[in-house]
Structure formats: C-alpha cells, structure tokens
PDB file of N, CA and C in Angstrom:
ATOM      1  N   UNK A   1       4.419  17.579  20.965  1.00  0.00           N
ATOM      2  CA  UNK A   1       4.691  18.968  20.644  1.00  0.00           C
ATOM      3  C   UNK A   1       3.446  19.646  20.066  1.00  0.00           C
ATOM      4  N   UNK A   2       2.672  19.153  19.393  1.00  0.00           N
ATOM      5  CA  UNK A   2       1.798  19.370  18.511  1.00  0.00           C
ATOM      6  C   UNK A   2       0.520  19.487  19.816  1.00  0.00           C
ATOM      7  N   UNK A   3       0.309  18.604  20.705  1.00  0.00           N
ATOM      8  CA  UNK A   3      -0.751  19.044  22.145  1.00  0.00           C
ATOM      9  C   UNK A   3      -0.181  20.452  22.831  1.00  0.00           C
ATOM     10  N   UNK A   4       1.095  20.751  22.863  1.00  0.00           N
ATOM     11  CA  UNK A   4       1.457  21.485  23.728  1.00  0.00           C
ATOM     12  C   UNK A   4       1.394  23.119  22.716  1.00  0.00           C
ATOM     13  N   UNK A   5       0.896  22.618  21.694  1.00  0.00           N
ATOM     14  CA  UNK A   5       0.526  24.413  20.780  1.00  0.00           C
ATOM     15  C   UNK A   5       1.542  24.510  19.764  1.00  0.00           C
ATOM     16  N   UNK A   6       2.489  24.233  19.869  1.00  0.00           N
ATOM     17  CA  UNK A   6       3.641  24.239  18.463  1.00  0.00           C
ATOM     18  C   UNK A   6       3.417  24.393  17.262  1.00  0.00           C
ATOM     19  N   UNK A   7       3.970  24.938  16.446  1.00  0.00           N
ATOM     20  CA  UNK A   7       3.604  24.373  14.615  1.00  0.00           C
ATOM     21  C   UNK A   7       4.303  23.694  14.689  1.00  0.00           C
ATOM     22  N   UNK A   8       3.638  22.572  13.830  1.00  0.00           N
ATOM     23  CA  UNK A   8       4.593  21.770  13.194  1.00  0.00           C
ATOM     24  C   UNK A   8       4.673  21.883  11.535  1.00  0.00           C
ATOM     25  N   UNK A   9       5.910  21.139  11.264  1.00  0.00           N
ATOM     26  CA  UNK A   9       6.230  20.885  10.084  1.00  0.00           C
ATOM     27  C   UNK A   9       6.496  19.577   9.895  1.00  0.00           C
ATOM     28  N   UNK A  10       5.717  19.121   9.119  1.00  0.00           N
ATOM     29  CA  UNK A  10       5.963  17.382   9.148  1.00  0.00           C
ATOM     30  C   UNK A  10       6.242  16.847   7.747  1.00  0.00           C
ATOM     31  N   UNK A  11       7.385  16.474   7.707  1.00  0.00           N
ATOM     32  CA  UNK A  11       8.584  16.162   6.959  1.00  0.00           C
ATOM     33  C   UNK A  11       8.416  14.685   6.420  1.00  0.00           C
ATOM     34  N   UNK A  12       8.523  14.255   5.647  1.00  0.00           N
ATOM     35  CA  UNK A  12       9.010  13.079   4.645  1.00  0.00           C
ATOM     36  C   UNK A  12       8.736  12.964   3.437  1.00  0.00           C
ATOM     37  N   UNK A  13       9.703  11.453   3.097  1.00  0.00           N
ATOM     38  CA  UNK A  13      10.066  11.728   1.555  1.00  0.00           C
ATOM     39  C   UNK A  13       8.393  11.388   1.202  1.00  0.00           C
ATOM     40  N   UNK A  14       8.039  10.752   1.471  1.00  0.00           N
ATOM     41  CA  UNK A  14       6.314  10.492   1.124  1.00  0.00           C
ATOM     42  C   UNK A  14       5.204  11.993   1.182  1.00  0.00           C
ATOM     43  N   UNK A  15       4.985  12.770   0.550  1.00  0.00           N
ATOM     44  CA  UNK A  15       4.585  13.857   0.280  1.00  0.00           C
ATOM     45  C   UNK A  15       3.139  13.707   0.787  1.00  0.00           C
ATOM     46  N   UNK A  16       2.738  12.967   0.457  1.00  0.00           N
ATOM     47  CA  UNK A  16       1.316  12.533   0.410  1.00  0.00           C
ATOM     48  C   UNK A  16       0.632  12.179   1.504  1.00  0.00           C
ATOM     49  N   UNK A  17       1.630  11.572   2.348  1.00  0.00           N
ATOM     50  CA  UNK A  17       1.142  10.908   3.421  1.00  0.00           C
ATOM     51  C   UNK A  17       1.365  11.893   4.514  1.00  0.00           C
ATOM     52  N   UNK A  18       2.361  13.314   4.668  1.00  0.00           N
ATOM     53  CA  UNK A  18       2.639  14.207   5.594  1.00  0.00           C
ATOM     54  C   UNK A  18       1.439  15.607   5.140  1.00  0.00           C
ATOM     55  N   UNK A  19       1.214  15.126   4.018  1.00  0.00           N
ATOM     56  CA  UNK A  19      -0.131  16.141   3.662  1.00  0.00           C
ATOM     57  C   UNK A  19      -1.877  15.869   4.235  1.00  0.00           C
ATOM     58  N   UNK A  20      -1.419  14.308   4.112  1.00  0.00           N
ATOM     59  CA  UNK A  20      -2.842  13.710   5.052  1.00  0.00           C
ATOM     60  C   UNK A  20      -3.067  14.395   6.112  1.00  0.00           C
ATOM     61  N   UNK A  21      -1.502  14.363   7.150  1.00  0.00           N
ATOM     62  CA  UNK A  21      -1.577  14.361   8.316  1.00  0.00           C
ATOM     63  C   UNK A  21      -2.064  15.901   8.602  1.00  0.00           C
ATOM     64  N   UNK A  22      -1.058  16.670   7.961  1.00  0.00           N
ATOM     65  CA  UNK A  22      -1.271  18.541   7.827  1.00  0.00           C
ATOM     66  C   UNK A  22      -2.926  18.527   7.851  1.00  0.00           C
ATOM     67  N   UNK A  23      -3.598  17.882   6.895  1.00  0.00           N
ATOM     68  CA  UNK A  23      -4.900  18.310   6.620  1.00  0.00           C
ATOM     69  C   UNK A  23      -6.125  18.174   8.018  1.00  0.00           C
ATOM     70  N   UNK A  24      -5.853  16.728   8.653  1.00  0.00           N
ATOM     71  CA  UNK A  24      -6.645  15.846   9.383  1.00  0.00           C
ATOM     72  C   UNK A  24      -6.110  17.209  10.464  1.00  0.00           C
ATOM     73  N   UNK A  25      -4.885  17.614  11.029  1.00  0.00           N
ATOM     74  CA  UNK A  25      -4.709  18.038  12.006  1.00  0.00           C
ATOM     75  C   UNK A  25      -5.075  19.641  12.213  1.00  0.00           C
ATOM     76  N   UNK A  26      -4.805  20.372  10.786  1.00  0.00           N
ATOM     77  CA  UNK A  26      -5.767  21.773  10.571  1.00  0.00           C
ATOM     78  C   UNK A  26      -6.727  22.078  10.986  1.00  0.00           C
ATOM     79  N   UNK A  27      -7.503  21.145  10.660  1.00  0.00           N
ATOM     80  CA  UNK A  27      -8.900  21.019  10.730  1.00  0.00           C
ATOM     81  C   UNK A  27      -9.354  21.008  11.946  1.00  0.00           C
ATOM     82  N   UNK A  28      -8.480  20.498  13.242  1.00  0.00           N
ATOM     83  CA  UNK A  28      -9.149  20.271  14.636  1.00  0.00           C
ATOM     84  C   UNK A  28      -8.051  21.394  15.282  1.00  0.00           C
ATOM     85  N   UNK A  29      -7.471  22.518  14.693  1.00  0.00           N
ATOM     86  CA  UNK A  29      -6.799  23.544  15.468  1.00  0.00           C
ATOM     87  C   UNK A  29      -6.146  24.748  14.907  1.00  0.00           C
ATOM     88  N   UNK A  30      -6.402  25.767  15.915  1.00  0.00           N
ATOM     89  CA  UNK A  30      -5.953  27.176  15.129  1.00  0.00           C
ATOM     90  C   UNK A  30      -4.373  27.237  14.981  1.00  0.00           C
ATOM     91  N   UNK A  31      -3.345  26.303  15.219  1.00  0.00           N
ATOM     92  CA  UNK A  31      -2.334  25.675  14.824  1.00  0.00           C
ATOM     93  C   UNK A  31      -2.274  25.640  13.619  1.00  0.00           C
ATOM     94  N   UNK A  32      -0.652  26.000  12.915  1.00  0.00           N
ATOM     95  CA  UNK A  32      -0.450  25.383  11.529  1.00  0.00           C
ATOM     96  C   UNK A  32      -0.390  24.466  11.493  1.00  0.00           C
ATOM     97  N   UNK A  33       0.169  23.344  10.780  1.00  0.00           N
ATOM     98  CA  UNK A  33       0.479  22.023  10.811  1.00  0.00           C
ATOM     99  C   UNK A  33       1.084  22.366   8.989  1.00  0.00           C
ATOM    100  N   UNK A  34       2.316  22.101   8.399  1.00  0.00           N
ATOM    101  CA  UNK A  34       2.477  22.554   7.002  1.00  0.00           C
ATOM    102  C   UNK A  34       3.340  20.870   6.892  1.00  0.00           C
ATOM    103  N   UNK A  35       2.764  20.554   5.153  1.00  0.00           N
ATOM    104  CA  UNK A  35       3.997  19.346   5.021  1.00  0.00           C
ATOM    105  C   UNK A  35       4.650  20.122   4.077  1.00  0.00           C
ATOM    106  N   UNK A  36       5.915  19.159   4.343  1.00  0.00           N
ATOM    107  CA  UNK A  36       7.175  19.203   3.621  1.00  0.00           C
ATOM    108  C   UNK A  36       7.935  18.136   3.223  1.00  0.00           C
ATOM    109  N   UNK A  37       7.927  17.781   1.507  1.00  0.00           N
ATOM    110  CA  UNK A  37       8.767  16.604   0.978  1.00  0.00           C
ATOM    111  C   UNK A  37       9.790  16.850   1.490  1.00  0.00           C
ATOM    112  N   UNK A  38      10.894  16.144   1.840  1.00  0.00           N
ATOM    113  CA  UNK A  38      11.976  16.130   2.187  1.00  0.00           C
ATOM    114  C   UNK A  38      13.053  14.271   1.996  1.00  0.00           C
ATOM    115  N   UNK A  39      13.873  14.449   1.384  1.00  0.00           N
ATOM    116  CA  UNK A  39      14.777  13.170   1.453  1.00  0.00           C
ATOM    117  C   UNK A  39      15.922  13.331   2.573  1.00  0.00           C
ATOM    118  N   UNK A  40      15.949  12.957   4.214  1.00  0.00           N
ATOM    119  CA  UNK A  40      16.603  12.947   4.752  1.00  0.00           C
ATOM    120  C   UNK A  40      18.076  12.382   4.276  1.00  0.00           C
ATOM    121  N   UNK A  41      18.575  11.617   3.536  1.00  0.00           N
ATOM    122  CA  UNK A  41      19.705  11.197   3.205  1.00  0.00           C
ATOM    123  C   UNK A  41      20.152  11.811   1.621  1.00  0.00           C
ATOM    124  N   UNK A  42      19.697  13.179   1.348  1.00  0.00           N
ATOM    125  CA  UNK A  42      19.814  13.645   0.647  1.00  0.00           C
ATOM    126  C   UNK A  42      20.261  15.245   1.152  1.00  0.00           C
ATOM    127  N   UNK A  43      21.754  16.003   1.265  1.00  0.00           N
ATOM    128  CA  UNK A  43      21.771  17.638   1.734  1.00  0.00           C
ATOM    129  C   UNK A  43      20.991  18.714   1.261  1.00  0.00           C
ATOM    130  N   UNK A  44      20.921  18.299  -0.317  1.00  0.00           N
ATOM    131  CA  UNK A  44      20.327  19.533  -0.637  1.00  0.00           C
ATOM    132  C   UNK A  44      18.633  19.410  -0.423  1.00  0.00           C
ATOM    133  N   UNK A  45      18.435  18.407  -0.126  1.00  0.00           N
ATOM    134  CA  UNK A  45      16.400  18.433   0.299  1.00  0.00           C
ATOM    135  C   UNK A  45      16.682  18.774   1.269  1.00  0.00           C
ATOM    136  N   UNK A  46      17.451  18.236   2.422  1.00  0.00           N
ATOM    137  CA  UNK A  46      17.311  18.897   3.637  1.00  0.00           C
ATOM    138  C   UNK A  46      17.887  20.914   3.905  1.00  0.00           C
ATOM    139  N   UNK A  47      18.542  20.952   2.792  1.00  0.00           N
ATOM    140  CA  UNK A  47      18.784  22.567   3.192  1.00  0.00           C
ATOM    141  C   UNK A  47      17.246  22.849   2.313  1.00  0.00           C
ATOM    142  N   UNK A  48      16.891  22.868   1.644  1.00  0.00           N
ATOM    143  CA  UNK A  48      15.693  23.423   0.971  1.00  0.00           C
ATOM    144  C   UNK A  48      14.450  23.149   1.705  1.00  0.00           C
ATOM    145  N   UNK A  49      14.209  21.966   2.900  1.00  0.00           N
ATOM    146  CA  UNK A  49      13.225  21.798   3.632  1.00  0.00           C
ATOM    147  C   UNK A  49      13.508  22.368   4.819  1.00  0.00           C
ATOM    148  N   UNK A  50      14.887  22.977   5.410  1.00  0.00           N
ATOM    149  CA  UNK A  50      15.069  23.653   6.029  1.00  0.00           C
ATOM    150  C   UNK A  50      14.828  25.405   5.824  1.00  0.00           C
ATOM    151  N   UNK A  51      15.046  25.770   4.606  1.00  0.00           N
ATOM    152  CA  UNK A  51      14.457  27.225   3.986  1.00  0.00           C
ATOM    153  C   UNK A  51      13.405  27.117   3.837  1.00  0.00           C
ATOM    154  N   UNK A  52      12.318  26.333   3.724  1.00  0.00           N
ATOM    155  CA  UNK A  52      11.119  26.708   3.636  1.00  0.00           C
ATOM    156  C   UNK A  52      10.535  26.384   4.752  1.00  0.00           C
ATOM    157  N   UNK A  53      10.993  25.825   6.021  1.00  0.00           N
ATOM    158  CA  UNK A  53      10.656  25.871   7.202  1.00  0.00           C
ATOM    159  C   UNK A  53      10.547  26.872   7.758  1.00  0.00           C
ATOM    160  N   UNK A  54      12.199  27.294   7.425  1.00  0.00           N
ATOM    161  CA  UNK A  54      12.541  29.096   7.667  1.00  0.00           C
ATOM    162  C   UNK A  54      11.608  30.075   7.479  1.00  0.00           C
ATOM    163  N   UNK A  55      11.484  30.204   6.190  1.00  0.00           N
ATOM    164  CA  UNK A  55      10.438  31.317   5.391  1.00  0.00           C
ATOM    165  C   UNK A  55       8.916  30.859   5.898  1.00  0.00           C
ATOM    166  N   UNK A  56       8.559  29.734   6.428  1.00  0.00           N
ATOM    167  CA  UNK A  56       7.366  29.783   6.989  1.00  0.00           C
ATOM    168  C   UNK A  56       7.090  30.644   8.224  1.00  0.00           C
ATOM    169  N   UNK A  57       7.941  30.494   9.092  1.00  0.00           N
ATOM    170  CA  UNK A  57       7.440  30.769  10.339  1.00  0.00           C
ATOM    171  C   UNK A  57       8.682  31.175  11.350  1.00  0.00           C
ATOM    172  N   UNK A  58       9.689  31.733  10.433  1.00  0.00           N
ATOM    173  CA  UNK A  58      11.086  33.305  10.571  1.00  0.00           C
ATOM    174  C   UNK A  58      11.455  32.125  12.073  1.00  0.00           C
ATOM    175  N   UNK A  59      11.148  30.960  12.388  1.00  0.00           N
ATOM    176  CA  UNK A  59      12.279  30.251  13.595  1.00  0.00           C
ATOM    177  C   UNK A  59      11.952  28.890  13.610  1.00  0.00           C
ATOM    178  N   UNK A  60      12.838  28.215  13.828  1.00  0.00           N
ATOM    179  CA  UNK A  60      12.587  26.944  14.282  1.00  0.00           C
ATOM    180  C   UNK A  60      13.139  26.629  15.587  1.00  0.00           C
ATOM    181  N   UNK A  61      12.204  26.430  16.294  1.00  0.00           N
ATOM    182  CA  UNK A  61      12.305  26.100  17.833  1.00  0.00           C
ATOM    183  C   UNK A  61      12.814  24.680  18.351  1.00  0.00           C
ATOM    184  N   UNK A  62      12.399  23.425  17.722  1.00  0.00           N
ATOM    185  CA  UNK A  62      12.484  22.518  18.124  1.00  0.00           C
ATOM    186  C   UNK A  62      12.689  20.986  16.572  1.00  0.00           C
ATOM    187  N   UNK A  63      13.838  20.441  16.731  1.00  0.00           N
ATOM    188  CA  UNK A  63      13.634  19.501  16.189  1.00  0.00           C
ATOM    189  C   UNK A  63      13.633  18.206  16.323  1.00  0.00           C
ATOM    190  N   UNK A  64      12.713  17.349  15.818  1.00  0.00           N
ATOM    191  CA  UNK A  64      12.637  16.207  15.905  1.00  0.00           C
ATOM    192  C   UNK A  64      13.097  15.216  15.073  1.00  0.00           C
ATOM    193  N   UNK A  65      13.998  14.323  15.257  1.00  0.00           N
ATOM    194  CA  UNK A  65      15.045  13.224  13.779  1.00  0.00           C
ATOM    195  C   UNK A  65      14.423  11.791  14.635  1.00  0.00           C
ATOM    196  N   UNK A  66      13.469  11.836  13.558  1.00  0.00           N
ATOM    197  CA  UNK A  66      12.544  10.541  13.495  1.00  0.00           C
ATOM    198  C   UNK A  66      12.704   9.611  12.479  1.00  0.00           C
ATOM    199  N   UNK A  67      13.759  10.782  11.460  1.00  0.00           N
ATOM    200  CA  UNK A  67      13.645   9.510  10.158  1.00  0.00           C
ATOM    201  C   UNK A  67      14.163   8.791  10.263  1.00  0.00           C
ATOM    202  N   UNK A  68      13.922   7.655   9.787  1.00  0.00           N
ATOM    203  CA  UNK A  68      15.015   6.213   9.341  1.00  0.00           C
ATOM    204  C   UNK A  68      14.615   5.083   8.005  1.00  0.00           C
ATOM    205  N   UNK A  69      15.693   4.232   7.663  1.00  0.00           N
ATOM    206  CA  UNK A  69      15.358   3.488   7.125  1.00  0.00           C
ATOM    207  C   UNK A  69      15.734   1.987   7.576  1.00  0.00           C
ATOM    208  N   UNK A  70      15.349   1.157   7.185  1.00  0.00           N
ATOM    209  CA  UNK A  70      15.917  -0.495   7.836  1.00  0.00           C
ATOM    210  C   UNK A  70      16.121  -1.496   5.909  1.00  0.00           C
ATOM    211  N   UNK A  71      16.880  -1.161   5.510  1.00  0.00           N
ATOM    212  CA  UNK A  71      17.075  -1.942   4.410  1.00  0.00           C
ATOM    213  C   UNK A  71      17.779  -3.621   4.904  1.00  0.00           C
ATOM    214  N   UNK A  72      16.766  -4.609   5.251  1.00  0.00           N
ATOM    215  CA  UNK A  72      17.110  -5.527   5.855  1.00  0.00           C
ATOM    216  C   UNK A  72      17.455  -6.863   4.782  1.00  0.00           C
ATOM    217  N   UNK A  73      18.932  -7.908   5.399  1.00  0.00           N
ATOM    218  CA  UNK A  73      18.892  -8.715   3.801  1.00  0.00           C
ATOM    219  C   UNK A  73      20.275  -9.520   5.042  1.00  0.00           C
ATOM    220  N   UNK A  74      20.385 -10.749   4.594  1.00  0.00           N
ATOM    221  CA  UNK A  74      21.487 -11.535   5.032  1.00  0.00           C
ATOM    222  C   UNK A  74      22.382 -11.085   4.825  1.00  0.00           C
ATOM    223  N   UNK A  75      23.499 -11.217   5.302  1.00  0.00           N
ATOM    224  CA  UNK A  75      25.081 -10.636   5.193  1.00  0.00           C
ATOM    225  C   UNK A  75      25.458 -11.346   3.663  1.00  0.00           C
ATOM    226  N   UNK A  76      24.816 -12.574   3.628  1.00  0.00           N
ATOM    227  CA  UNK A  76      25.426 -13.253   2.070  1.00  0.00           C
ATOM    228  C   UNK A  76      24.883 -12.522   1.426  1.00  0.00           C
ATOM    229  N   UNK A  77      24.033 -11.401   0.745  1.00  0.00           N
ATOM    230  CA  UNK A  77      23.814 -10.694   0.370  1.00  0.00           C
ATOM    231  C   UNK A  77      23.834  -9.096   0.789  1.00  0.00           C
ATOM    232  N   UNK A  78      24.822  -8.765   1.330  1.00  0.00           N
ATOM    233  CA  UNK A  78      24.545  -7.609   1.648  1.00  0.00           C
ATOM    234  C   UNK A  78      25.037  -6.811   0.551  1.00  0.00           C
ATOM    235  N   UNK A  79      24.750  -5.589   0.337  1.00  0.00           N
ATOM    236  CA  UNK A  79      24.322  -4.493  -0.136  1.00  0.00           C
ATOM    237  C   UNK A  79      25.060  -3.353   0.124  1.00  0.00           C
ATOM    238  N   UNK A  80      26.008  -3.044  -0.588  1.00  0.00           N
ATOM    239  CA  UNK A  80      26.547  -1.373   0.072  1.00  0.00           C
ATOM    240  C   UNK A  80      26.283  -0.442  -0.345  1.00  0.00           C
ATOM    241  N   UNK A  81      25.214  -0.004  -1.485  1.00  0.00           N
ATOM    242  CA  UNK A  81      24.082   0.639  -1.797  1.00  0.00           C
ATOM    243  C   UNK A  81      23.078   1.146  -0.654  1.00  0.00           C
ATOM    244  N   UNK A  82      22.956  -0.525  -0.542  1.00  0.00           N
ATOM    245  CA  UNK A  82      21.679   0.152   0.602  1.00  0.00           C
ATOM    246  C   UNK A  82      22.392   0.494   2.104  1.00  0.00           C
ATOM    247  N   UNK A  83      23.189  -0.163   2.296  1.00  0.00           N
ATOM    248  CA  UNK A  83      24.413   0.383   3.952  1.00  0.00           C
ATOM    249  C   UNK A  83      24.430   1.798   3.993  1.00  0.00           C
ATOM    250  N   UNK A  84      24.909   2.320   2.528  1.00  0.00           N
ATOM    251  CA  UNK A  84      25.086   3.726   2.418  1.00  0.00           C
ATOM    252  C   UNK A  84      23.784   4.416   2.595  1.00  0.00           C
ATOM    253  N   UNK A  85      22.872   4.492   2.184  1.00  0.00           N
ATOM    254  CA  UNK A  85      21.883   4.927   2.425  1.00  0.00           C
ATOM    255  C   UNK A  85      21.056   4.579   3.670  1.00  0.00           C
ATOM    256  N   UNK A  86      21.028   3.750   3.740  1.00  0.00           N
ATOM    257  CA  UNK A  86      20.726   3.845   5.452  1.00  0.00           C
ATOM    258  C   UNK A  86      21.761   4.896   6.416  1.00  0.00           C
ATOM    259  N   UNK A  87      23.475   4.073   6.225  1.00  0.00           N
ATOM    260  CA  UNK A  87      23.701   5.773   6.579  1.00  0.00           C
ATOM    261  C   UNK A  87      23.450   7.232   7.022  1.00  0.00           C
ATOM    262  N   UNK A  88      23.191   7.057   5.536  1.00  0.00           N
ATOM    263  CA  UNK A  88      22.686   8.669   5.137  1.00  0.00           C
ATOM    264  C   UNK A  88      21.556   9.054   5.419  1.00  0.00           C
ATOM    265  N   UNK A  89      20.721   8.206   6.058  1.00  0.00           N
ATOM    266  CA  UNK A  89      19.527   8.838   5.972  1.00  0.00           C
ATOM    267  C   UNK A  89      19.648   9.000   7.722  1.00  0.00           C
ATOM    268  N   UNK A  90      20.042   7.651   7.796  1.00  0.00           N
ATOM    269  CA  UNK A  90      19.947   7.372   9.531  1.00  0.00           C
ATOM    270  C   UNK A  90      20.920   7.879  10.476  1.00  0.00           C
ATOM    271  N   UNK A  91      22.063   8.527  10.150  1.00  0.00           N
ATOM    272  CA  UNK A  91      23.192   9.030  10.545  1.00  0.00           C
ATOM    273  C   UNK A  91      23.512  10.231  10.279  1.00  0.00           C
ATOM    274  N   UNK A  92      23.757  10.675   9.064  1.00  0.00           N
ATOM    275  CA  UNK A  92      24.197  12.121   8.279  1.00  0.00           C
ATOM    276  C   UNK A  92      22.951  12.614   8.244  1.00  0.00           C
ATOM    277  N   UNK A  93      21.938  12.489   7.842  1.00  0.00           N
ATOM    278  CA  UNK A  93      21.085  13.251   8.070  1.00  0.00           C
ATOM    279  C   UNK A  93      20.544  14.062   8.987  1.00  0.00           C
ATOM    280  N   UNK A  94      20.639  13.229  10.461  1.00  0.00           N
ATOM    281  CA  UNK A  94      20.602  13.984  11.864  1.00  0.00           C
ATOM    282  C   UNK A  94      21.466  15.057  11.650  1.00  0.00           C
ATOM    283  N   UNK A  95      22.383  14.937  11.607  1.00  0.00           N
ATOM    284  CA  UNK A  95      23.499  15.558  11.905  1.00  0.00           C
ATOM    285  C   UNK A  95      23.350  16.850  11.113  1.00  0.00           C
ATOM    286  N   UNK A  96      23.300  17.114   9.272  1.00  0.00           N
ATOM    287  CA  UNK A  96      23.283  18.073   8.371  1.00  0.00           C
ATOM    288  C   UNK A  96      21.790  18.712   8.955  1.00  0.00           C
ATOM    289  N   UNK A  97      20.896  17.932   9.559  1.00  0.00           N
ATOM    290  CA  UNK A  97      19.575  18.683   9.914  1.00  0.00           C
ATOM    291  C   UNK A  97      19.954  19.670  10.845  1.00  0.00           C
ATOM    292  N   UNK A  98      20.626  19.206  12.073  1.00  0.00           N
ATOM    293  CA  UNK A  98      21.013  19.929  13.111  1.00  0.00           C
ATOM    294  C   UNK A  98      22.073  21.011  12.744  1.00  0.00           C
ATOM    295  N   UNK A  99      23.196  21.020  11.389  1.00  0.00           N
ATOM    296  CA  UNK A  99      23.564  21.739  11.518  1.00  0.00           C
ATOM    297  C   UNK A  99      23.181  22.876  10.771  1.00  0.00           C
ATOM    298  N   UNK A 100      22.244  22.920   9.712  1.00  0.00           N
ATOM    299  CA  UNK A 100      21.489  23.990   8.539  1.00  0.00           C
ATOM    300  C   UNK A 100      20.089  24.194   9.717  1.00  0.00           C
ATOM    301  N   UNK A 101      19.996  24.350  10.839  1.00  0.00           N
ATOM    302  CA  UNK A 101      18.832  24.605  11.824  1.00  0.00           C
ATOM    303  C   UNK A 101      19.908  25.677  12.648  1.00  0.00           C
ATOM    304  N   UNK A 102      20.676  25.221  13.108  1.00  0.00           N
ATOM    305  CA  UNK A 102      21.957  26.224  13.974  1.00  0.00           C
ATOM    306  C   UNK A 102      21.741  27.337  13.919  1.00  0.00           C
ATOM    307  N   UNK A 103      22.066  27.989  12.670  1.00  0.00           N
ATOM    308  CA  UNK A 103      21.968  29.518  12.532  1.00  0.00           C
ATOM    309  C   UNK A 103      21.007  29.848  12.924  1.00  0.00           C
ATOM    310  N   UNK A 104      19.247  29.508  12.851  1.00  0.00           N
ATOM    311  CA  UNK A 104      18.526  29.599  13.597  1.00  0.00           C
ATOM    312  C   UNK A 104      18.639  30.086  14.879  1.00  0.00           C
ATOM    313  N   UNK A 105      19.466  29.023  15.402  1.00  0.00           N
ATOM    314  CA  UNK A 105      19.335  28.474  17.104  1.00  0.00           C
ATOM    315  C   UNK A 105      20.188  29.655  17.651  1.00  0.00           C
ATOM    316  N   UNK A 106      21.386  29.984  16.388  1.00  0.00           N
ATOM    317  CA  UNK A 106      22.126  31.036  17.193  1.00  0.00           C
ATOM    318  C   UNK A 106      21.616  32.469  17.637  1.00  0.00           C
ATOM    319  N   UNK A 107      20.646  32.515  16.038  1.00  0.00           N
ATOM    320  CA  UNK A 107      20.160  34.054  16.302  1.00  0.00           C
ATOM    321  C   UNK A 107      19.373  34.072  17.544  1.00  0.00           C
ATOM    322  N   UNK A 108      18.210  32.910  17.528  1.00  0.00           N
ATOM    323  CA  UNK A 108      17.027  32.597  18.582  1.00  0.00           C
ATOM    324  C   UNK A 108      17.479  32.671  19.892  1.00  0.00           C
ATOM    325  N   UNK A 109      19.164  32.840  19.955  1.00  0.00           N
ATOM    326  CA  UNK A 109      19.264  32.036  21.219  1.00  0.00           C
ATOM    327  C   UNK A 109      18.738  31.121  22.166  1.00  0.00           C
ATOM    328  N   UNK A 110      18.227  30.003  21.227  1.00  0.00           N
ATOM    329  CA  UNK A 110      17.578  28.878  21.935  1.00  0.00           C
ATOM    330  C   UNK A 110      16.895  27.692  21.037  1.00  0.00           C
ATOM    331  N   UNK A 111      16.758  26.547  20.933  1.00  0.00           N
ATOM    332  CA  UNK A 111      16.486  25.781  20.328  1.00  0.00           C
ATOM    333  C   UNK A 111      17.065  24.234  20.765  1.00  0.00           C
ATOM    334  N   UNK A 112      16.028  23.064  20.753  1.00  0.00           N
ATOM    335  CA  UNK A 112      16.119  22.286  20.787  1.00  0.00           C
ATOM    336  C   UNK A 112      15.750  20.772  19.804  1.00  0.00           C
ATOM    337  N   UNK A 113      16.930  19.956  20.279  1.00  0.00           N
ATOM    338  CA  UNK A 113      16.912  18.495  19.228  1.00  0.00           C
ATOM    339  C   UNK A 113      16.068  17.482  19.817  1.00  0.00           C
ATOM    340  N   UNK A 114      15.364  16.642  19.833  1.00  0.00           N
ATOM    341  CA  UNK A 114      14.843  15.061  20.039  1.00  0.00           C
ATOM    342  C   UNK A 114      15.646  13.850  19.291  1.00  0.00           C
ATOM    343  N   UNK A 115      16.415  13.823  19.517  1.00  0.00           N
ATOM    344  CA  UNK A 115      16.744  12.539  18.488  1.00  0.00           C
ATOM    345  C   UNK A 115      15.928  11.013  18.956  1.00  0.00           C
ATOM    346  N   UNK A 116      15.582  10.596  17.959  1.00  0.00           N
ATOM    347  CA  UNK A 116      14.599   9.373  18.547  1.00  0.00           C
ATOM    348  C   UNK A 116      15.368   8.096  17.913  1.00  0.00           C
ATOM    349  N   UNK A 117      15.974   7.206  18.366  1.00  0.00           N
ATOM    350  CA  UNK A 117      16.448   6.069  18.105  1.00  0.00           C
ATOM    351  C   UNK A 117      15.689   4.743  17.988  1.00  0.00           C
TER     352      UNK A 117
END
C-alpha cells in the first residue's frame, strides 16, 4: 500500500518501534507515514487510534488487521488470562476496528479490509 502512494498509519502497542518505521519511511517520500500507539485488544485504544486516524487525514480508505498475539504454553498449564487476550487482540479486535472505521466507509462510500491470518 505504502509503494502504491497511500498514507499510512502504522499502528502498535510498541510506540517506538512504529515511530522508527514513520521516520525511516518520511524521509524517502512526499507520503505521510504517521505512528500510532494503539492496544488492539483493548476498545477504547482502538476508538481513540481510530479518531486520530480520522482527524489526520478526514478518511480512511483501507484497512489492514495484522495484529496478533501467540501466548504459547502446554495445555497442563494453560492460561485463561492469556486465551482471553489473545482473543481480544486476535479476534475482537478485527472486528471493533472494522466496525469504529464504518462510519467512515459509509460517508466515503467506499473502503476496504485486508485481514491477514
């Protein structure tokens, strides 16, 4: 997306590391490139990384649900802490992304998802 002219907005809970990327990629194009903290298995980061997506650049055209997590551990130990949150990050999150982007999509009449598995 990012060869084909797009802004992007590049999203994760790692702040630091989507700011690298913003910076390295500025630099080689008259493209924005903006980061944004965001906790996918969290609603209210994702409506607030969705408003400031908004207020950047008045549409969002295209999204991409890349996040995930793999909290990996034997069943004799499993974890429903971490089940849930994988979940949430890996499941509900697609989903609350796609639907706080909608209104977007409705006004735009047009907009598209990637879901990447």
């Amino acid at each position: 997306l990012y060869q084909d002219g797009l802004n992007i907005v590049a999203v994760d809970i790692n702040l630091s590391a989507v700011e690298a990327l913003a910076h390295t990629l500025n630099r080689s194009s008259d493209q924005r490139v903006v980061a944004i903290q965001a906790d996918m298995g969290d609603e209210r980061s994702i409506s607030a990384m969705v408003d400031q997506a908004g207020e950047l650049f008045g549409r969002i055209d295209v999204v991409v649900n890349n996040a995930a997590i793999n909290l990996r551990g034997s069943i004799y130990d499993f974890n429903p802490e971490h089940w849930d949150k994988m979940m949430a990050v890996n499941l509900r999150g697609p989903a609350l992304l796609c639907q706080k982007i909608a209104p977007f999509w409705v006004k735009q009449q047009s907009g598209r998802v990637i879901n990447i598995v």
